[in-house]
Protein backbone atom coordinates (compact mmCIF):
# COMPACT_ATOMS: atom_id res chain seq x y z
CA UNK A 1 -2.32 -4.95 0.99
CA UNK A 2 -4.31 -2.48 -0.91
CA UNK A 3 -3.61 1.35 -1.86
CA UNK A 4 -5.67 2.55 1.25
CA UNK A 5 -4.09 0.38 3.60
CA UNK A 6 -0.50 1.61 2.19
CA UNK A 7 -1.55 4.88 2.78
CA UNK A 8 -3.03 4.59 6.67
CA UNK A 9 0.49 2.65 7.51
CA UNK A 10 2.31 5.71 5.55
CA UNK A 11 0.42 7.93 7.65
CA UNK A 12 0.77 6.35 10.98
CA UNK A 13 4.70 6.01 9.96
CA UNK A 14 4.66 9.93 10.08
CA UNK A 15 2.72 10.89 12.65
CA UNK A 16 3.75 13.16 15.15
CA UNK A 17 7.09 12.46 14.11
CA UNK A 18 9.82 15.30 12.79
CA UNK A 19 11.69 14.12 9.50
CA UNK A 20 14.08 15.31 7.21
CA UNK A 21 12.62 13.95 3.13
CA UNK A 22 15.47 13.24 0.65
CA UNK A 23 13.76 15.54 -1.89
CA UNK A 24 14.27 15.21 -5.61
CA UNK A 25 10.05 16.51 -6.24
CA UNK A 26 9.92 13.27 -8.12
CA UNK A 27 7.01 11.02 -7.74
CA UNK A 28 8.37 8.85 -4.44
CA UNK A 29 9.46 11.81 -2.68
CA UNK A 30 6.61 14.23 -3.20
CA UNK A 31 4.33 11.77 -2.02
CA UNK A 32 6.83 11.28 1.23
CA UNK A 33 6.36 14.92 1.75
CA UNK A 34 2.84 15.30 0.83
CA UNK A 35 1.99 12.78 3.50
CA UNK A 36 4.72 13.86 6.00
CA UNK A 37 2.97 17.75 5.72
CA UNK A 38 -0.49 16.47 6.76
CA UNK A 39 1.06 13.95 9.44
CA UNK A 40 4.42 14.93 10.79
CA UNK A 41 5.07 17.49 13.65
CA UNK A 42 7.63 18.85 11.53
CA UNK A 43 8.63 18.16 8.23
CA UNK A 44 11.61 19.55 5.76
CA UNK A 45 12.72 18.54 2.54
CA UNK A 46 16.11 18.74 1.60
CA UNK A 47 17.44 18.67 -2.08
CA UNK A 48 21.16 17.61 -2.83
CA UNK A 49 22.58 19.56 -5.65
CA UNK A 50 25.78 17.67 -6.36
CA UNK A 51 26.82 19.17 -9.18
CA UNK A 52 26.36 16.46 -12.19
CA UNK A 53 22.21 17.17 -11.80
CA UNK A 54 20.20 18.43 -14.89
CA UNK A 55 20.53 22.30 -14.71
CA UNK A 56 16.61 22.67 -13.90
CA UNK A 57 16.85 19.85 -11.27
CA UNK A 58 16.70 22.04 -8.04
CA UNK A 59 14.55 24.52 -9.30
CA UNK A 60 11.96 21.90 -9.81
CA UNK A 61 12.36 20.67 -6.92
CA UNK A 62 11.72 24.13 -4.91
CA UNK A 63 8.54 24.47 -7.31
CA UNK A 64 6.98 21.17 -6.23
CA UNK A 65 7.89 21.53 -2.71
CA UNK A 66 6.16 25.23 -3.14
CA UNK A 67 3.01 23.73 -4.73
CA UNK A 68 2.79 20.91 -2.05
CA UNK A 69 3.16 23.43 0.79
CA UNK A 70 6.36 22.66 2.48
CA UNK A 71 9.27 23.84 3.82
CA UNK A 72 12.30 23.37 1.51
CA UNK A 73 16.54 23.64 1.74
CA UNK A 74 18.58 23.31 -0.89
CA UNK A 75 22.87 22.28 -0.05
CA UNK A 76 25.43 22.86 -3.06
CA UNK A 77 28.22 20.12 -2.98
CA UNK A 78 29.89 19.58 -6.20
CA UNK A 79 30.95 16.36 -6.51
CA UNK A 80 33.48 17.09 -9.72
CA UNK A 81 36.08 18.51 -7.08
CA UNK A 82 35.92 14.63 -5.37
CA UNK A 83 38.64 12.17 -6.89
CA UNK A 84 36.72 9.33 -5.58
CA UNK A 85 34.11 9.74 -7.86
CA UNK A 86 35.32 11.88 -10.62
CA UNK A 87 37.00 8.48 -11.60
CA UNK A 88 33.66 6.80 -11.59
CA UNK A 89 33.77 3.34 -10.35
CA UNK A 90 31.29 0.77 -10.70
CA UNK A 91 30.22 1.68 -7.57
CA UNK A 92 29.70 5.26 -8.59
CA UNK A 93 26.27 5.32 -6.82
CA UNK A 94 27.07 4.22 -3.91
CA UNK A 95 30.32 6.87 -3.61
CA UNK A 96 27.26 9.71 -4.06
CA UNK A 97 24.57 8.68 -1.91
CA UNK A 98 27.05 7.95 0.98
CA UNK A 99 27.65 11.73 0.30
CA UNK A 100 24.52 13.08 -0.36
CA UNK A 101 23.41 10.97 3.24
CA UNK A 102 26.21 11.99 5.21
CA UNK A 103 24.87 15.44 5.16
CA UNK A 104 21.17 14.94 5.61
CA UNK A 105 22.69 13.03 8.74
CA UNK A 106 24.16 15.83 10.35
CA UNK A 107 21.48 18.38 9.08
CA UNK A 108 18.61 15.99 11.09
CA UNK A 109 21.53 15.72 14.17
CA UNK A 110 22.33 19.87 14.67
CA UNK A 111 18.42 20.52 13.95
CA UNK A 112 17.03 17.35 16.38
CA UNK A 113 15.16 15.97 13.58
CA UNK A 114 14.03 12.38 14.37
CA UNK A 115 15.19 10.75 10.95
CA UNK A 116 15.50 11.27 7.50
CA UNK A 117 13.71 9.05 5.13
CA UNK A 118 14.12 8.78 1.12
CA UNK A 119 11.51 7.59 -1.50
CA UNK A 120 13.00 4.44 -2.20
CA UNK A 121 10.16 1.80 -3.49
CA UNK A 122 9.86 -1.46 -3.92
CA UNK A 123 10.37 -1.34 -7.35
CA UNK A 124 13.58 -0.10 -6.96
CA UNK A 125 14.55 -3.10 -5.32
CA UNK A 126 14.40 -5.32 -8.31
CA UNK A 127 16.92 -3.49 -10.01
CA UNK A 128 20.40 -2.59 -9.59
CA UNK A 129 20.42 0.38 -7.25
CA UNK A 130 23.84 -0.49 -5.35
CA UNK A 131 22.67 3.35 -3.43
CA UNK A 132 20.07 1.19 -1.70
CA UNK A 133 22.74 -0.42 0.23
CA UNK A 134 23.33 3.07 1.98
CA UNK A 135 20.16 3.24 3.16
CA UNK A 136 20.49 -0.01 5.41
CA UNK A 137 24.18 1.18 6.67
CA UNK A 138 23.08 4.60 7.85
CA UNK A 139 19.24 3.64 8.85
CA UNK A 140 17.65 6.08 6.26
CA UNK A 141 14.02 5.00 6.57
CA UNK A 142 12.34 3.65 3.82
CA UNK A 143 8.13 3.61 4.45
CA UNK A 144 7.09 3.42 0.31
CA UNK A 145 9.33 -0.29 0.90
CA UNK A 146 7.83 -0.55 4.95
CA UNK A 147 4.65 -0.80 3.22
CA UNK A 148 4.95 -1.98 0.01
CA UNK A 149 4.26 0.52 -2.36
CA UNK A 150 5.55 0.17 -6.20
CA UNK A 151 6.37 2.89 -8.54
CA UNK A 152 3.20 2.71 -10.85
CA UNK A 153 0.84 3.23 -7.09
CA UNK A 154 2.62 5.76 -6.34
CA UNK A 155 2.52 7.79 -9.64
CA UNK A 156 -1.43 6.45 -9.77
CA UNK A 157 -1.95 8.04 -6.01
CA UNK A 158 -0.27 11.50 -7.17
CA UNK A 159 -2.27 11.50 -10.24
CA UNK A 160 -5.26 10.67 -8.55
CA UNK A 161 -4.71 13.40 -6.63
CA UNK A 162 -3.79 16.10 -9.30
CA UNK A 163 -0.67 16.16 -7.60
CA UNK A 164 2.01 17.33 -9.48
CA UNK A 165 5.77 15.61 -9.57
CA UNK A 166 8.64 16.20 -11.91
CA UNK A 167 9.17 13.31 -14.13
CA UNK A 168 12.08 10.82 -13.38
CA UNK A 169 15.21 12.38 -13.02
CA UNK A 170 18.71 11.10 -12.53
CA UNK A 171 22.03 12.19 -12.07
CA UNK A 172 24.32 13.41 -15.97
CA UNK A 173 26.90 10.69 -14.54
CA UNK A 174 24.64 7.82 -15.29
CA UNK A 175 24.96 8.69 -19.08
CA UNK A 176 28.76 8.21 -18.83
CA UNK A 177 30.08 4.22 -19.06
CA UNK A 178 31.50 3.57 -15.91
CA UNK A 179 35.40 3.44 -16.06
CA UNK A 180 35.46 7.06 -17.82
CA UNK A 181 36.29 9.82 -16.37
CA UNK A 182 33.45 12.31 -15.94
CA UNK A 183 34.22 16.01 -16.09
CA UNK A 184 32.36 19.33 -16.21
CA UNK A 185 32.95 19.51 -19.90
CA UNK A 186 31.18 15.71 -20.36
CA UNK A 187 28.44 16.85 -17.84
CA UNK A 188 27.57 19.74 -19.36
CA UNK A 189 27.20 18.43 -23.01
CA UNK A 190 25.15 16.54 -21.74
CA UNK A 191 23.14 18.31 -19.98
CA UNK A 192 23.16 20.67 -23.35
CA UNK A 193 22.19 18.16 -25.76
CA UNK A 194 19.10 16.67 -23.34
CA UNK A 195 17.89 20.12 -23.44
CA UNK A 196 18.26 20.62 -27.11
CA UNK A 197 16.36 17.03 -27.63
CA UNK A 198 13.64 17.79 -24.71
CA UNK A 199 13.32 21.32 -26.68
CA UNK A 200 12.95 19.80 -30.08
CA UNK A 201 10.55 17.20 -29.26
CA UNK A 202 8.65 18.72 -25.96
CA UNK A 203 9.64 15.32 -24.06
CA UNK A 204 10.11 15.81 -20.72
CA UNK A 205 12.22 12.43 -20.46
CA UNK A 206 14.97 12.43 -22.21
CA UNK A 207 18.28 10.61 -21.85
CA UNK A 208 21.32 11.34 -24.17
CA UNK A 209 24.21 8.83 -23.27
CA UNK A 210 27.80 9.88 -23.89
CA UNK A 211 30.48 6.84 -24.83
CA UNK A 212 33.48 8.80 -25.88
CA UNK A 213 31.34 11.06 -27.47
CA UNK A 214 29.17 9.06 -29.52
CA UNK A 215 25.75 10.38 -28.67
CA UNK A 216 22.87 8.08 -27.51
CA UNK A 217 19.30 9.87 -27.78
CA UNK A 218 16.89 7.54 -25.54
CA UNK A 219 13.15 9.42 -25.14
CA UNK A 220 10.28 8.05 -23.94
CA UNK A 221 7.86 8.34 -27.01
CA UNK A 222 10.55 8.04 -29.96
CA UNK A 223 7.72 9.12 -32.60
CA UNK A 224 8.60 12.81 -31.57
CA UNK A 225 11.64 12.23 -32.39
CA UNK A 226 11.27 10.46 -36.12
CA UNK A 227 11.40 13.81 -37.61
CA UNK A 228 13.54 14.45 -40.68
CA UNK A 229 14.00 18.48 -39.68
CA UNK A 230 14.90 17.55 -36.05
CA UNK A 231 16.78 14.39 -36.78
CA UNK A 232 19.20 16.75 -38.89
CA UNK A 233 19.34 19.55 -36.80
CA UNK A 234 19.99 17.00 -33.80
CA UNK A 235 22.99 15.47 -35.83
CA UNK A 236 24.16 19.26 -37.12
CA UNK A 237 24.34 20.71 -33.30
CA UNK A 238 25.39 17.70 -31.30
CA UNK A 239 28.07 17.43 -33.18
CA UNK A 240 29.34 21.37 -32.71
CA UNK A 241 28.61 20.42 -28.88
CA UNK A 242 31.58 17.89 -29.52
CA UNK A 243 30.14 14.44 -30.31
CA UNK A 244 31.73 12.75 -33.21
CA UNK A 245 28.23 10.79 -33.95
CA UNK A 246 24.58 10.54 -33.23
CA UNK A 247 23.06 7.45 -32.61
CA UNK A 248 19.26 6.47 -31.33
CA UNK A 249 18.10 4.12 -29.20
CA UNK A 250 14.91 2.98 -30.81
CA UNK A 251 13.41 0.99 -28.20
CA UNK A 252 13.10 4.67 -26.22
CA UNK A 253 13.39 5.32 -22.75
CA UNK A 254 9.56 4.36 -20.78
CA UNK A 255 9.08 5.03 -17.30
CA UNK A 256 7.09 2.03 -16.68
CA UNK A 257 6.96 -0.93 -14.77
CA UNK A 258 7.69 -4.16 -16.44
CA UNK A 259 6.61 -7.76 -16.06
CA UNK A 260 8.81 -9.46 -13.80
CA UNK A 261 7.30 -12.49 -12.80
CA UNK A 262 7.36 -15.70 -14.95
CA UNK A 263 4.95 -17.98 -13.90
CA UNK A 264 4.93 -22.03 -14.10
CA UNK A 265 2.26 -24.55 -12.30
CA UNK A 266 3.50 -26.63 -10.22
CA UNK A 267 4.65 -29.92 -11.16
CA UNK A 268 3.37 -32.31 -8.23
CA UNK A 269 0.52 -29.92 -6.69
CA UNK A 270 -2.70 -29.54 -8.44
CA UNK A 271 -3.86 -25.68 -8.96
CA UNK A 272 -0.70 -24.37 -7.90
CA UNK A 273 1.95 -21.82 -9.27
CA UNK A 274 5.32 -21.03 -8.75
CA UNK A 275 7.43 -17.70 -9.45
CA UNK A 276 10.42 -17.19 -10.84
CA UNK A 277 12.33 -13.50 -10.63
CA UNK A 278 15.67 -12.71 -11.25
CA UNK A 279 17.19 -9.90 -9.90
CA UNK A 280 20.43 -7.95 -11.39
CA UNK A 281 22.36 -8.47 -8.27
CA UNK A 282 24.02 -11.10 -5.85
CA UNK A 283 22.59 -11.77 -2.68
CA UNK A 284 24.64 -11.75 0.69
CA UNK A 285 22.82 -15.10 2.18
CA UNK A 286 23.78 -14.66 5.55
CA UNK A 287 22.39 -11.54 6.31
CA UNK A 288 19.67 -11.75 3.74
CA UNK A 289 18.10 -15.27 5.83
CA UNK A 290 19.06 -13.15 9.05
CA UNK A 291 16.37 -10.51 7.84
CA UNK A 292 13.91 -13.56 6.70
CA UNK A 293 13.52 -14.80 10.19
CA UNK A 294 11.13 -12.14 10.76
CA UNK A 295 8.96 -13.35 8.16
CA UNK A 296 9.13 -17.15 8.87
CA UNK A 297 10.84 -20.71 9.38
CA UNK A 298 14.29 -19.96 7.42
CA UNK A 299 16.35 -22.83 6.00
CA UNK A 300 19.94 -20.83 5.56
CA UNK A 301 22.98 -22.99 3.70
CA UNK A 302 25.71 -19.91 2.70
CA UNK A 303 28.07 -22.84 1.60
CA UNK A 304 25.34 -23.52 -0.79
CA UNK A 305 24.09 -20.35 -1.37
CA UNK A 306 20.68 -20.71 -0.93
CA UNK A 307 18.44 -19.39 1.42
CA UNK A 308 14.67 -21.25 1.73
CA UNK A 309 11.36 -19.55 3.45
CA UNK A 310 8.53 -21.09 4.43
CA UNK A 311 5.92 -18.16 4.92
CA UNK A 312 1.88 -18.60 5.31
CA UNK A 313 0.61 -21.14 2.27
CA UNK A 314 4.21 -20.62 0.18
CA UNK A 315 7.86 -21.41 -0.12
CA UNK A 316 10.33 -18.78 -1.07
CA UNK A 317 13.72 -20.35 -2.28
CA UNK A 318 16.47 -17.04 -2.30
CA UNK A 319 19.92 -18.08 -4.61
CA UNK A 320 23.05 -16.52 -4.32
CA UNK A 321 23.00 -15.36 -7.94
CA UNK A 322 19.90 -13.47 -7.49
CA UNK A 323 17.41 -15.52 -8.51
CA UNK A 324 13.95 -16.01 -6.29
CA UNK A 325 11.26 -18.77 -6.56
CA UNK A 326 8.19 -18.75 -5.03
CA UNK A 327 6.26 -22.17 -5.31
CA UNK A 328 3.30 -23.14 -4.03
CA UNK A 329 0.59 -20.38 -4.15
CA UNK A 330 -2.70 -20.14 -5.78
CA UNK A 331 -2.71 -16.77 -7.77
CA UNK A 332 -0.34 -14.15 -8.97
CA UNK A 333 -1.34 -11.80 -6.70
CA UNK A 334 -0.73 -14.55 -3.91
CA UNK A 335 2.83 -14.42 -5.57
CA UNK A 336 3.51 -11.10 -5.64
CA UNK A 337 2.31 -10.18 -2.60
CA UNK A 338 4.90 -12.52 -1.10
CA UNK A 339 7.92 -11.12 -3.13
CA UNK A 340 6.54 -7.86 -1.63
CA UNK A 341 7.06 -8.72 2.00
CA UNK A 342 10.45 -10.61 1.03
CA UNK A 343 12.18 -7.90 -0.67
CA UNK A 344 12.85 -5.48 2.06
CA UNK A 345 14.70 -8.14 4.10
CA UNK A 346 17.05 -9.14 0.87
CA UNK A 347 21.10 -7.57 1.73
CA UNK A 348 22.63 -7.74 -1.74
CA UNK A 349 26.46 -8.54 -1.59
CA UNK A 350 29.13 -5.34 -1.07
């Protein structure tokens, strides 16, 4: 399916329809509510401050909704005060969009909105985003995954566009190993020290990971940061923020989409291919060859683990442990267009 045919199903999705947008002004979302402005009866985009959020997070997000033209509400909830996730478990994600979801919920229920719907892609879905999972359990729509957008078409509509969308942004928690205990004081040296390094370097991505405060700078073009005069005053005023050392990650931090298809022909069939993909997560068969049967003839075997599709010209063979092969197609973009349709009907294990 190609970018224009994306974009009439995104904009049949919205029509006439009024939504709540999970609003972060990040590429997925401002193209939700870009679309959802032009094609929804009513639209409003709602931005979750939960406390652990860079300090310029919801101010962006007011700016972009301002630029774009749409209406925008902005609920407070620190999540610090919460026990449950102040002790941040592995399933630390989950814990906060459960929260963050609840309350769009009742927002769209008192205000007779028909749904709220997030900017999950379907990039997203090839890596470990246990979140997702809340999504399916409380019916937030998904369209950019409906319809089979990835992250690089939606940053190349936007840009096309002259669009603009804050840069990817996630949650001060995610630079804490899971297992420690985050607290304001963690949170806001971080938050502190990405500012000093995003500052120093004019990167607007930067990532600065705290492990019992040994300092990890990630940024997304690291020659801005191969400075002598800002390595040392990096290494002078991180550590009077409280980190014992300073440490770089010199493979940086990109915002871009990798390869994730490794391609073999096909042993017994002449000018075919197959795919291989694994993703980061385990499968729940069951409900994952449940969802299949919309697609095709599903061969389901939980005892084995192993779910097997048969779907136009292909074969689609779904393992417990995450990893897909897709045998029997012509071209890549045969391949990927099949992964494409398959991933939105994949339940990864609780």
């Amino acid at each position: 399916m190609g970018i224009k045919r994306k974009l009439d199903g995104l904009k049949s999705f919205f029509n006439d329809k009024k939504v709540i947008v999970a609003f972060s002004g990040g590429a997925d979302s401002t193209l939700l509510a870009l679309v959802a402005r032009d094609e929804a009866k009513d639209v409003l985009a709602v931005t979750v401050d939960n406390g652990v959020m860079p300090a310029e997070f919801t101010h962006k997000a007011e700016q972009i909704a301002k630029k774009i033209g749409i209406k925008h509400h902005t609920i407070t909830n620190n999540f610090l005060k919460d026990s449950e996730f102040e002790i941040n478990p592995s399933n630390r994600c989950y814990i906060c969009k459960n929260k963050i979801y609840q309350q769009l919920e009742e927002m769209a229920s008192d205000f007779h909105y028909d749904f709220v719907t997030d900017g999950t892609n379907i990039t997203d879905l090839l890596e470990d985003r246990p979140g997702i999972m809340v999504n399916i359990e409380k019916n937030i729509k998904t369209p950019l995954v409906k319809y089979g957008f990835t992250s690089q078409e939606v940053r190349t509509i936007l840009n096309d566009m002259n669009v603009e969308y804050h840069p990817s942004t996630t949650c001060l928690a995610t630079r804490i190993p899971t297992g420690v205990m985050i607290t304001p004081e963690k949170i806001k040296r971080i938050n502190d020290a990405e500012d000093l390094v995003s500052n120093l370097t004019g990167l607007d991505v930067v990532r600065v990971r705290d492990n019992e405060k040994i300092a990890l700078i990630e940024v997304e073009d690291i020659d801005k940061l191969i400075d002598k005069t800002i390595l040392t005053r990096l290494d002078s005023e991180l550590k009077a923020a409280g980190f014992k050392k300073v440490t770089m990650n010199i493979a940086g931090n990109r915002d871009t989409e990798k390869e994730i298809f490794v391609y073999k022909p096909c042993k017994n069939e002449k000018n075919r291919m197959m795919l291989e993909t694994q993703l980061p997560y385990k499968l729940n068969i069951p409900e994952t060859c449940h969802e299949l049967e919309t697609l095709g003839e599903v061969k389901c075997s939980p005892k084995r683990g192993i779910a097997m599709l048969e779907i136009d010209e292909g074969n689609i063979t779904l393992s417990e442990n995450g990893k897909i092969v897709v045998q029997r197609v012509k071209h890549r973009e045969d391949a990927k267009n099949l992964l494409i349709r398959v991933l939105p009907c994949i339940r990864r294990q609780k």
